[in-house]
Protein backbone atom coordinates (compact mmCIF):
# COMPACT_ATOMS: atom_id res chain seq x y z
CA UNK A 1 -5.95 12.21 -127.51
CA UNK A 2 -4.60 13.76 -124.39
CA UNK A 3 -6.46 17.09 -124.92
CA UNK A 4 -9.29 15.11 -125.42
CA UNK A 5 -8.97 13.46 -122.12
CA UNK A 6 -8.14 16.92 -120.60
CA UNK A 7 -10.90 19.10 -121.80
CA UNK A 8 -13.39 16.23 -120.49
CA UNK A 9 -11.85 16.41 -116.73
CA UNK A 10 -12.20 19.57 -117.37
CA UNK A 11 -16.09 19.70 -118.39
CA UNK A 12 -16.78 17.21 -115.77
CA UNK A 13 -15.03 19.28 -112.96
CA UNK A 14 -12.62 16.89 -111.95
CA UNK A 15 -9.66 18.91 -112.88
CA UNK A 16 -9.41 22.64 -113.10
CA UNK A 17 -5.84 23.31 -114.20
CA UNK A 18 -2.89 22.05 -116.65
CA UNK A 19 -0.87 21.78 -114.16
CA UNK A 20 -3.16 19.36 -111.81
CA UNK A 21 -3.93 17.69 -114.77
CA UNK A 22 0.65 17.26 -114.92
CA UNK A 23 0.32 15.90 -111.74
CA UNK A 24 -2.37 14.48 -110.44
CA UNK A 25 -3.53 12.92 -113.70
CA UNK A 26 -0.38 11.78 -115.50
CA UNK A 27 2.04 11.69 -112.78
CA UNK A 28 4.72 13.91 -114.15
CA UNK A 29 5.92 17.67 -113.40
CA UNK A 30 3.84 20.74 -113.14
CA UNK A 31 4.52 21.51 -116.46
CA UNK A 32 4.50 18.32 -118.79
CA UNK A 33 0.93 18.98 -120.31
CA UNK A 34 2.26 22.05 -121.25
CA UNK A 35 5.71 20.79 -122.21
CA UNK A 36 3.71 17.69 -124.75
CA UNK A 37 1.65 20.74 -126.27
CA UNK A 38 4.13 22.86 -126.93
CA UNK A 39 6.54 20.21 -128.18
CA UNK A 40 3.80 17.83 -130.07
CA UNK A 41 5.32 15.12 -128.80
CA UNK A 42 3.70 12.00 -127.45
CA UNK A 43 3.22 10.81 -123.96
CA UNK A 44 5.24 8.50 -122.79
CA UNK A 45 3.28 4.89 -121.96
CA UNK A 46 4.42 5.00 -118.29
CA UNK A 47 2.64 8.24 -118.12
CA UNK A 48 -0.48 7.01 -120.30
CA UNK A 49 -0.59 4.18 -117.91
CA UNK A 50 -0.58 6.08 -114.66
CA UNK A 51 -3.41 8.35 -116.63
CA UNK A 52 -5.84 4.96 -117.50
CA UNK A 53 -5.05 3.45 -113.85
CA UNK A 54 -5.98 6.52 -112.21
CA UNK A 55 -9.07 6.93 -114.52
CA UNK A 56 -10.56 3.53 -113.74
CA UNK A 57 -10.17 3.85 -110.53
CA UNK A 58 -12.35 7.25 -109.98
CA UNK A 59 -14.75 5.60 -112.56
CA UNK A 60 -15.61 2.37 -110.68
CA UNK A 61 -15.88 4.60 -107.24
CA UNK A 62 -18.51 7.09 -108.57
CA UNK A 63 -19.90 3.63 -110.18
CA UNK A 64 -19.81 1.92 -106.57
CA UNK A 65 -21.56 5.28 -105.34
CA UNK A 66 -24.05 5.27 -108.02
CA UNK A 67 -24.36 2.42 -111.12
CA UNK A 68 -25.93 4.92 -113.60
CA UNK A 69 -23.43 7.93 -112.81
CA UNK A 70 -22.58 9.51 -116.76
CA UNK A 71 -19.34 10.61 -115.27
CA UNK A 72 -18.12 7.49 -114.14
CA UNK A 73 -19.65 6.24 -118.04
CA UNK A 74 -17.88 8.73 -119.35
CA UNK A 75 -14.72 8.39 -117.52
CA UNK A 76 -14.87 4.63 -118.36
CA UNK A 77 -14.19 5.64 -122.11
CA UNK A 78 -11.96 8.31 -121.61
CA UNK A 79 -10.03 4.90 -120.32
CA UNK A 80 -11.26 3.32 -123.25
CA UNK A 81 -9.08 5.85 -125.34
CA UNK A 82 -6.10 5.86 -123.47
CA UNK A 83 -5.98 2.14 -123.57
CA UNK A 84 -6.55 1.81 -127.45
CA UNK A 85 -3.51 4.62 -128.04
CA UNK A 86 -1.18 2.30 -125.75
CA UNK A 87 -2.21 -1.01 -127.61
CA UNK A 88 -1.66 0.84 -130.77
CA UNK A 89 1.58 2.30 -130.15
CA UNK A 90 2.85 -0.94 -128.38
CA UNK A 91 1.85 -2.75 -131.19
CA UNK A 92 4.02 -0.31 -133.40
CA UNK A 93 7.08 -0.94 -131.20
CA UNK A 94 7.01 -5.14 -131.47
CA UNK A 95 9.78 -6.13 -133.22
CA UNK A 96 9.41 -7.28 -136.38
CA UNK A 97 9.92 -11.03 -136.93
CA UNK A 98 12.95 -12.71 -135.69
CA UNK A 99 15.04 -15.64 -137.47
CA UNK A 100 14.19 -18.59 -134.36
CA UNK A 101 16.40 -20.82 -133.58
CA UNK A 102 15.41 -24.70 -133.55
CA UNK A 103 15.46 -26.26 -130.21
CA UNK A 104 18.36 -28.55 -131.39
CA UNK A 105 20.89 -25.43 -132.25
CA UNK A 106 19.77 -23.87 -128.85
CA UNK A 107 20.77 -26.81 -126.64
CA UNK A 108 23.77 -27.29 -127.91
């Protein structure tokens, strides 16, 4: 999903580099594109959420600029993407269902 988000900065000249990509994009050290590449590992949601934030915010200004822009379209799903992977992996974290306690036991 990342590299998917990368390649299209990429295409669309936003970003020219891995390392502005690091951060500019996702906030993080020159390197941590690299470092999530190399590794396979997942971004962390902190990271994904700087990525979306800072997405929708370029989107709406080329929007503001011009309401038919195809980058700011295209931009709008990249944010799209990033938002579905954090709902799905937050969704994967929520703890499964816990015993609750009647209001009776808790106030005493």
């Amino acid at each position: 999903m990342l590299d998917q988000i990368y390649k299209e900065l990429v295409s669309e000249r936003i970003c020219s580099s891995q390392v502005e990509f690091s951060r500019v994009w996702l906030g993080s050290s020159s390197r941590y594109y690299s470092n999530i590449l190399a590794t396979g590992r997942q971004p962390s949601i902190q990271v994904l959420t700087s990525l979306v934030l800072r997405l929708e915010r370029l989107a709406a200004t080329l929007a503001e600029r011009n309401p038919r822009s195809a980058t700011a379209n295209r931009l709008r799903r990249c944010a799209d993407i990033v938002w579905a992977d954090i709902d799905q992996r937050s969704l994967c974290r929520t703890p499964r269902r816990r015993t609750v306690r009647s209001a009776s036991v808790l106030a005493q």
